[in-house]
C-alpha atoms as a PDB file:
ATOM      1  CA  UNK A   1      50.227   1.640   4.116  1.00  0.00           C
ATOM      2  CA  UNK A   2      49.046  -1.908   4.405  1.00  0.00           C
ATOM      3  CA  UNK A   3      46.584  -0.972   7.187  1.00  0.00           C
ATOM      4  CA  UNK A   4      44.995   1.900   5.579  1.00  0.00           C
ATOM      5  CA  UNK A   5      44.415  -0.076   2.280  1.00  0.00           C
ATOM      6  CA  UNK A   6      42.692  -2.495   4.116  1.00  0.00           C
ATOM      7  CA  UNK A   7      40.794  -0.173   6.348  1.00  0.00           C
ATOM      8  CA  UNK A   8      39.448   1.497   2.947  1.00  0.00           C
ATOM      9  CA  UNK A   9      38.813  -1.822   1.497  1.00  0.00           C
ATOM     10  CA  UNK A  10      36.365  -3.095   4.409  1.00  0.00           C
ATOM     11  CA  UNK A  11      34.745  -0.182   5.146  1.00  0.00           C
ATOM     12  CA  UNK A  12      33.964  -0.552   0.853  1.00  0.00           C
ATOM     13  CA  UNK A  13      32.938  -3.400   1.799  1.00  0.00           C
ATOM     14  CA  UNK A  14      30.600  -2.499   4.588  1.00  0.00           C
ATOM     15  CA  UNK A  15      28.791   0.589   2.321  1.00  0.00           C
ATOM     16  CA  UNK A  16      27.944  -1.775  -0.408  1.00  0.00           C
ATOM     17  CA  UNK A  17      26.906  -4.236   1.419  1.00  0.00           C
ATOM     18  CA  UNK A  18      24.056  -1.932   3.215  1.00  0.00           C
ATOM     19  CA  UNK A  19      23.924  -0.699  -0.379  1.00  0.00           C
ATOM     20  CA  UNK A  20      22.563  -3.546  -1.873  1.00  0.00           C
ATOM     21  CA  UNK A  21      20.639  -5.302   0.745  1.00  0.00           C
ATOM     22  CA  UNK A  22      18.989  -1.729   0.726  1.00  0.00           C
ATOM     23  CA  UNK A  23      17.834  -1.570  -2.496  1.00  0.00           C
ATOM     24  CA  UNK A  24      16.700  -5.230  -2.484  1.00  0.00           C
ATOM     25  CA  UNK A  25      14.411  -4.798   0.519  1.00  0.00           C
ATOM     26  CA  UNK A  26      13.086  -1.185  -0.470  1.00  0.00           C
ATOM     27  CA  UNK A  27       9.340  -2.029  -2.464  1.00  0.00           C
ATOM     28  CA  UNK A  28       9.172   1.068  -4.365  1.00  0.00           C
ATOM     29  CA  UNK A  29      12.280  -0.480  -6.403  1.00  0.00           C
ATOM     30  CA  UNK A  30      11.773  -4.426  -5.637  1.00  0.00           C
ATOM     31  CA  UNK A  31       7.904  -3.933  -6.819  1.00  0.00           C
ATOM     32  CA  UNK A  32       6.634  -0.771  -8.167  1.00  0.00           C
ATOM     33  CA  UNK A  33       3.027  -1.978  -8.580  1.00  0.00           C
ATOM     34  CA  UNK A  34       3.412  -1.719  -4.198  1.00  0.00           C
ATOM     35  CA  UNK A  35       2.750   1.930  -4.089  1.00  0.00           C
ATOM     36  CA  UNK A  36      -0.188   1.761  -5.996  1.00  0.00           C
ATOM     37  CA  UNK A  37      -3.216   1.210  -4.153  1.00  0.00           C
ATOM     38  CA  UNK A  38      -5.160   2.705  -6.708  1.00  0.00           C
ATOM     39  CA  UNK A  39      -4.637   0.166  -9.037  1.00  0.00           C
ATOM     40  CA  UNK A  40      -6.732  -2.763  -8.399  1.00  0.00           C
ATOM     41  CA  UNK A  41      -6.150  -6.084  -9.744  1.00  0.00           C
ATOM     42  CA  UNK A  42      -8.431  -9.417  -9.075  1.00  0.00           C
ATOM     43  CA  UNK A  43      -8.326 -12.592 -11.262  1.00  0.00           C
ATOM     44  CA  UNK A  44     -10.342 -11.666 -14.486  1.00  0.00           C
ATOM     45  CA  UNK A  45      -9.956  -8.209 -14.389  1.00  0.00           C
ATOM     46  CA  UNK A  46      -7.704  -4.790 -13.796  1.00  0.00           C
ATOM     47  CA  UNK A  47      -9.557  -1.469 -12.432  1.00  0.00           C
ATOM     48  CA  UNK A  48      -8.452   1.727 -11.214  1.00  0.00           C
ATOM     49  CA  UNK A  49     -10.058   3.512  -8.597  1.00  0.00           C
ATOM     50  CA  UNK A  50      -9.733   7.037  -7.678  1.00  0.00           C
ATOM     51  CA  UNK A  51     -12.133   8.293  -4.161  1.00  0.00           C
ATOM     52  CA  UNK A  52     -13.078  12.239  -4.060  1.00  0.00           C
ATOM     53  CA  UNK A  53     -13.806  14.254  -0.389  1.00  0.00           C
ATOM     54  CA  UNK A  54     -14.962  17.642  -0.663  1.00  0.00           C
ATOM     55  CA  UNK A  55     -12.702  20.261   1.727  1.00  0.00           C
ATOM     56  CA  UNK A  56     -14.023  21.019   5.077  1.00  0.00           C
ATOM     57  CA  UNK A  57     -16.481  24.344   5.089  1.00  0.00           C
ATOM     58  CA  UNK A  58     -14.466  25.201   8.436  1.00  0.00           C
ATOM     59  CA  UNK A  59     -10.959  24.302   7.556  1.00  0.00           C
ATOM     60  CA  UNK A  60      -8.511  27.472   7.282  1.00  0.00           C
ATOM     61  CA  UNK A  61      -6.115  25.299   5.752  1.00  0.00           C
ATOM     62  CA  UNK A  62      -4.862  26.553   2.106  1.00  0.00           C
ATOM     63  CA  UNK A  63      -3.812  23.538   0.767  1.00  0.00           C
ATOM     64  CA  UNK A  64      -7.440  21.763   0.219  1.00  0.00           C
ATOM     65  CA  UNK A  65      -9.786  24.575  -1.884  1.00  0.00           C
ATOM     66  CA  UNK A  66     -11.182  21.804  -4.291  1.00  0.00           C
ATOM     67  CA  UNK A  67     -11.891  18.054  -3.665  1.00  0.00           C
ATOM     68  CA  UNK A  68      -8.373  15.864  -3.475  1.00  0.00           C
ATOM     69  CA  UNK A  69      -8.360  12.529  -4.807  1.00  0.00           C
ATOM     70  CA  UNK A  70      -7.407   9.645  -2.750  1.00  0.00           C
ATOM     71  CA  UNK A  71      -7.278   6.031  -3.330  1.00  0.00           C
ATOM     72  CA  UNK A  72      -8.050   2.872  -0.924  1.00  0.00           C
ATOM     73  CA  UNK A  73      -7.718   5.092   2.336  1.00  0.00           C
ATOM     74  CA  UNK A  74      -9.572   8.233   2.953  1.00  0.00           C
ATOM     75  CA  UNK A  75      -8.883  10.843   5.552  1.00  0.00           C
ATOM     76  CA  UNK A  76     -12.142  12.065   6.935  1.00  0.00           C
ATOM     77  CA  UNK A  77     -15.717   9.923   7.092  1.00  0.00           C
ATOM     78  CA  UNK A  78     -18.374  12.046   5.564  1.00  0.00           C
ATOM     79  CA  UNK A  79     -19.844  12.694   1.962  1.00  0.00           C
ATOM     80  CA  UNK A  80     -17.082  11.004  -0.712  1.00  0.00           C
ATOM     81  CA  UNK A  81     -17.344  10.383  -4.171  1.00  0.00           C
ATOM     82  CA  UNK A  82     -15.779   7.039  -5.449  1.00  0.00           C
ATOM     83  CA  UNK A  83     -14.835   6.243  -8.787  1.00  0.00           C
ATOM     84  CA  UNK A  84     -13.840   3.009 -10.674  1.00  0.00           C
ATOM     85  CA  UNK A  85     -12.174   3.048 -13.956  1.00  0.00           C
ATOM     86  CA  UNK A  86     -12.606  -0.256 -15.935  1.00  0.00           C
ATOM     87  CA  UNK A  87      -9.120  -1.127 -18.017  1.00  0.00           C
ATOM     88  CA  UNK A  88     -10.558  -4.114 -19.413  1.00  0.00           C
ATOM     89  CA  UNK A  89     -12.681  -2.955 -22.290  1.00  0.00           C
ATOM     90  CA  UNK A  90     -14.573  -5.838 -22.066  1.00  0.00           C
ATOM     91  CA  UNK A  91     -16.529  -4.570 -18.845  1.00  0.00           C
ATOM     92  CA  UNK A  92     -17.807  -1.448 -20.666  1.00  0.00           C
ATOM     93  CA  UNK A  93     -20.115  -4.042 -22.560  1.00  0.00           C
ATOM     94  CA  UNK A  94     -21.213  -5.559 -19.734  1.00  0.00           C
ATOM     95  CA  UNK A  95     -23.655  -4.436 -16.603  1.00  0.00           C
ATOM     96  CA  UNK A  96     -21.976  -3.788 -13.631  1.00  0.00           C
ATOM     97  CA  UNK A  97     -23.728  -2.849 -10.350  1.00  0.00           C
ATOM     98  CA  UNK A  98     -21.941  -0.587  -7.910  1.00  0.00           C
ATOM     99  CA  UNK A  99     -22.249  -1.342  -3.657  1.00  0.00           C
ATOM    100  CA  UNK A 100     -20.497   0.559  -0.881  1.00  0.00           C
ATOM    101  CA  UNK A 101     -21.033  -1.795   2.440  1.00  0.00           C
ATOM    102  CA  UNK A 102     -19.712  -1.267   6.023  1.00  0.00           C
ATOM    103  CA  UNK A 103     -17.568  -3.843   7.670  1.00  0.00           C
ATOM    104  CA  UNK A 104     -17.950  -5.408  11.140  1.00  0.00           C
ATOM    105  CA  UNK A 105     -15.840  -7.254  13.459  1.00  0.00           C
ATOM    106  CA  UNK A 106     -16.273 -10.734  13.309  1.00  0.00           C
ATOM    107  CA  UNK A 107     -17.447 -11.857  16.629  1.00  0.00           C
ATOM    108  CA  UNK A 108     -15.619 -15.559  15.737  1.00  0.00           C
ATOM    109  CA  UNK A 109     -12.495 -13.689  14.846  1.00  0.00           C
ATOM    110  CA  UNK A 110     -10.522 -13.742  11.450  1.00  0.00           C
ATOM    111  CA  UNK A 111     -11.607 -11.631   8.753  1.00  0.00           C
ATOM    112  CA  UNK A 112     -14.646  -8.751   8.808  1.00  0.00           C
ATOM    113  CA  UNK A 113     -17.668  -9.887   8.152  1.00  0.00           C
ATOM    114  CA  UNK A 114     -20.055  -7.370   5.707  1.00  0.00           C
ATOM    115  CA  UNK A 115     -22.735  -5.258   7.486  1.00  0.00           C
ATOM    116  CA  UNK A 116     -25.505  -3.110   6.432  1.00  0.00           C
ATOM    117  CA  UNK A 117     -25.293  -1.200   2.628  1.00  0.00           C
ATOM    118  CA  UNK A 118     -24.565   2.117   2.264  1.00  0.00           C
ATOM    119  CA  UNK A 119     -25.316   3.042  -1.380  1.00  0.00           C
ATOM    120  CA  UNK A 120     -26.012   1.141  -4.141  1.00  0.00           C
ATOM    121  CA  UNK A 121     -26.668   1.574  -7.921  1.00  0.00           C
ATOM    122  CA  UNK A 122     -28.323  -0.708 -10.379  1.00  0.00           C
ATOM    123  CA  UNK A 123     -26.402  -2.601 -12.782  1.00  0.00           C
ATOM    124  CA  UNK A 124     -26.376  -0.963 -16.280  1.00  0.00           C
ATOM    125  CA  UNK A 125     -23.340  -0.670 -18.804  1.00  0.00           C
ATOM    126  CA  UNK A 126     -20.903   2.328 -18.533  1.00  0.00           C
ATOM    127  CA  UNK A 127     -19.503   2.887 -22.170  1.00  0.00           C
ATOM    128  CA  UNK A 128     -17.047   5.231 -21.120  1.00  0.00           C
ATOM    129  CA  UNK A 129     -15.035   3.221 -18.750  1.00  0.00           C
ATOM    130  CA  UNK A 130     -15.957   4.888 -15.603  1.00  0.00           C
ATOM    131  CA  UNK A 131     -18.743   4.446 -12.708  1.00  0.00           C
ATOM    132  CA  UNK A 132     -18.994   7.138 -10.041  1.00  0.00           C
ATOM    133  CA  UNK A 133     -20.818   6.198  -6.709  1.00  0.00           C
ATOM    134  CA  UNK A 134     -22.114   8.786  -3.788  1.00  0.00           C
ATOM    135  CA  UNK A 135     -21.444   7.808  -0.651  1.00  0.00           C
ATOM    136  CA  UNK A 136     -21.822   8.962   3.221  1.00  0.00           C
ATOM    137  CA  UNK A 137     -19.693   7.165   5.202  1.00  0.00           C
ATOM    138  CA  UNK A 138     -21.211   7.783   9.262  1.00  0.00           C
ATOM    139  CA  UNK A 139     -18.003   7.406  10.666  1.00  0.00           C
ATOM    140  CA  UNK A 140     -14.390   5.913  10.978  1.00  0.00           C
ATOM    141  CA  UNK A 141     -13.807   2.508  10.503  1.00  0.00           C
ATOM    142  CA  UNK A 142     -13.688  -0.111   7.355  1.00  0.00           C
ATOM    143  CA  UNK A 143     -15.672  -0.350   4.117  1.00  0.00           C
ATOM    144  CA  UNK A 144     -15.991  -2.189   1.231  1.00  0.00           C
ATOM    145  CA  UNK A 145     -16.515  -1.045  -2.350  1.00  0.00           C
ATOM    146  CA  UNK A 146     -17.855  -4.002  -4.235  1.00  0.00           C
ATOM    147  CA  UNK A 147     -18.277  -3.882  -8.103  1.00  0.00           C
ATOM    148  CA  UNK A 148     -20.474  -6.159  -9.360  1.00  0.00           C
ATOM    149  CA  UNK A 149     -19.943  -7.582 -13.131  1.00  0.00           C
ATOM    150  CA  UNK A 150     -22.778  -9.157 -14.711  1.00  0.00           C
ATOM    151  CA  UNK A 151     -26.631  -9.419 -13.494  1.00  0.00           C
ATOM    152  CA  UNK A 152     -27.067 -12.951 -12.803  1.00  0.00           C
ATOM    153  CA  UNK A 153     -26.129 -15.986 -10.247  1.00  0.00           C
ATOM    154  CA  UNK A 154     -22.890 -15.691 -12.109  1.00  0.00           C
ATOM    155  CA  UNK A 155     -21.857 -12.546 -11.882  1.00  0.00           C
ATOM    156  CA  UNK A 156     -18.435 -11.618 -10.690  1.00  0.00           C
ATOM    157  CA  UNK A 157     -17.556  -9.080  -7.777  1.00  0.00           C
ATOM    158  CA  UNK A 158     -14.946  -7.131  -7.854  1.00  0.00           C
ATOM    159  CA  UNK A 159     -14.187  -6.347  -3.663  1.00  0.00           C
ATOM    160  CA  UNK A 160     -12.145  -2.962  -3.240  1.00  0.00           C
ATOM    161  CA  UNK A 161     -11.278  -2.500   1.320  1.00  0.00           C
ATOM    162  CA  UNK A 162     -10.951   1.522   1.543  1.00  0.00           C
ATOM    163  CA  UNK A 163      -9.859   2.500   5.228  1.00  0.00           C
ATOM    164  CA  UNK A 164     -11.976   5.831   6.058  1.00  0.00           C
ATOM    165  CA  UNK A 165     -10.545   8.314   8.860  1.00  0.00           C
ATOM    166  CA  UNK A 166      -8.462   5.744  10.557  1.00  0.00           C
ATOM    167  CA  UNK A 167      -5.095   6.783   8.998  1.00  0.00           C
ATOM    168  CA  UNK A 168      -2.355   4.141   7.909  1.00  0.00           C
ATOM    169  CA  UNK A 169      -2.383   1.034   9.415  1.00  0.00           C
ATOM    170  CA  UNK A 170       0.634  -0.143  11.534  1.00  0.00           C
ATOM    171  CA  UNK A 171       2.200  -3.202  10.251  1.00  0.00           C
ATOM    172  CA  UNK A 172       5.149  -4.900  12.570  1.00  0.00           C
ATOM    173  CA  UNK A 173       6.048  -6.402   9.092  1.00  0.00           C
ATOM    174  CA  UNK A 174       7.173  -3.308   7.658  1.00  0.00           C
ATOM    175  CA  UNK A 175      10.297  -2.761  10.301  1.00  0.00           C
ATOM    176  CA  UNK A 176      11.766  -6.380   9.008  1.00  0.00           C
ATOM    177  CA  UNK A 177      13.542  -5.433   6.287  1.00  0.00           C
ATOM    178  CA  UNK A 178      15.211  -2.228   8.492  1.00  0.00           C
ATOM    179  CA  UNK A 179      15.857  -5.122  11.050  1.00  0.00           C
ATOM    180  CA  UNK A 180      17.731  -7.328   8.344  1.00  0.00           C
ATOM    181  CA  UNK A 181      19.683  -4.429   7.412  1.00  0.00           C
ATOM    182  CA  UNK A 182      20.487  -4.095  11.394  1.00  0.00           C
ATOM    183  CA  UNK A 183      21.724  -7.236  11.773  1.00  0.00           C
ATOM    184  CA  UNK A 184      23.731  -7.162   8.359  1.00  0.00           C
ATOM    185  CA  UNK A 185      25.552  -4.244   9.428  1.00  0.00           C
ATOM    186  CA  UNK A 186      26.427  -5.294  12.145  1.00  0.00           C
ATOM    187  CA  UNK A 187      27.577  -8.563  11.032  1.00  0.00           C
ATOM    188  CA  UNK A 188      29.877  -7.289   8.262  1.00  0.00           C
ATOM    189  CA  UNK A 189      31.359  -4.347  10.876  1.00  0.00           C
ATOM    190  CA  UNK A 190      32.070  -7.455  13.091  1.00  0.00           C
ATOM    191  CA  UNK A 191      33.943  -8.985  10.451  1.00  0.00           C
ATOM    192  CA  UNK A 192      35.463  -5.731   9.922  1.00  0.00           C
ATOM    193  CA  UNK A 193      36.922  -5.637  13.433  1.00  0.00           C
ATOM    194  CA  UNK A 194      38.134  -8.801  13.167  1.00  0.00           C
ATOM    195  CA  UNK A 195      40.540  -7.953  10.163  1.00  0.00           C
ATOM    196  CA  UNK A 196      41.598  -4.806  12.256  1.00  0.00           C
ATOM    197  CA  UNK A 197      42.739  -7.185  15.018  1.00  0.00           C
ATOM    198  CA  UNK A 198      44.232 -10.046  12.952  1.00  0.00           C
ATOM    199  CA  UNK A 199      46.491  -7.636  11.402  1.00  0.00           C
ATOM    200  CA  UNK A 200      47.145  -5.389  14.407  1.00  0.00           C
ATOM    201  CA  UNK A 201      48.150  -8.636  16.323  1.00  0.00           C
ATOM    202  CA  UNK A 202      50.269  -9.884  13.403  1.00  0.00           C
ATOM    203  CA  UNK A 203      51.965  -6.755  12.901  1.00  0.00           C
ATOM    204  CA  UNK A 204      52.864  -6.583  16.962  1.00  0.00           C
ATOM    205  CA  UNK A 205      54.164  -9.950  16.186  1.00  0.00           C
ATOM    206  CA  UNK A 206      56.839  -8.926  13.948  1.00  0.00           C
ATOM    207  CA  UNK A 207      57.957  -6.245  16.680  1.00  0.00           C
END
């Protein structure tokens, strides 16, 4: 009787344990702003962006009849539509200039340098909240969005990265918190063996 209850007790032990550790390390739950990469947040200000790619004329797939919205990553290069959504009321009284650049490897290393512009728009005031931006983006690779607020030396940019027909980017980072919950596992089944053994040796003992 002994045994079992302690057999239940540890292995109670064990599932709340991966439980918990779970829930702490999963970034839907630990930080719901995570998932959404349409929001965009900088200093001063708090925009929403919300990218537009018409089907393909020669896709026989049913799911895509009318453009999809995406956010920061876009499946296919070609004609897109991008859209910025200014929370801040304050920018709809103010001119903002709209810029879609390409990005090239730094030959140095470290971060992309900015290459050649793709579209641009002059700066002007959008009362209703919302710039749109045409686009044709030649090919796969990464781009740069860049709202400018303000038509002087000190204007303020607001810098959106979009990832265009490169898919999701593999980060070694992301299997960390799986590993953690590896090595947590196994730690607290170790100590669960150990129990099993103390009292299966102690119990031989009394024999």
């Amino acid at each position: 009787m002994k045994k079992s209850l302690l057999n239940w007790l540890l292995l109670f032990f064990l599932l709340f344990s991966f439980q918990k550790i779970g829930l702490a390390q999963s970034p839907s739950l630990s930080d719901p702003t995570k998932s959404l990469t349409c929001l965009i947040t900088t200093d001063f200000y708090i925009v929403h962006l919300t990218a537009y790619q018409p089907p393909k004329k020669d896709s026989k797939s049913k799911k895509r009849h009318t453009f999809e919205p995406f956010c920061q990553e876009l499946p296919e290069h070609g004609t897109s539509f991008l859209a910025i959504d200014f929370i801040d009321r304050d920018l709809r009284k103010m001119p903002i200039g709209m810029s879609v650049i390409e990005l090239k490897e730094n030959p140095e290393g470290g971060e992309m340098i900015d290459g050649k512009i793709l579209a641009e728009t002059p700066a002007q005031t959008y009362k209703t909240g919302v710039s749109q931006i045409q686009v044709d983006f030649p090919k796969p690779g990464h781009y740069a969005l860049i709202a400018t607020v303000g038509d002087d030396m000190f204007a303020d940019k607001i810098r959106i990265p979009l990832r265009v027909g490169i898919g999701s980017e593999f980060k070694w980072e992301s299997l960390l918190p799986y590993l953690y919950l590896a090595i947590i596992l196994l730690f607290s089944y170790g100590i669960y063996r150990f129990f099993i053994y103390r009292f299966n040796k102690k119990n031989s003992l009394k024999f």
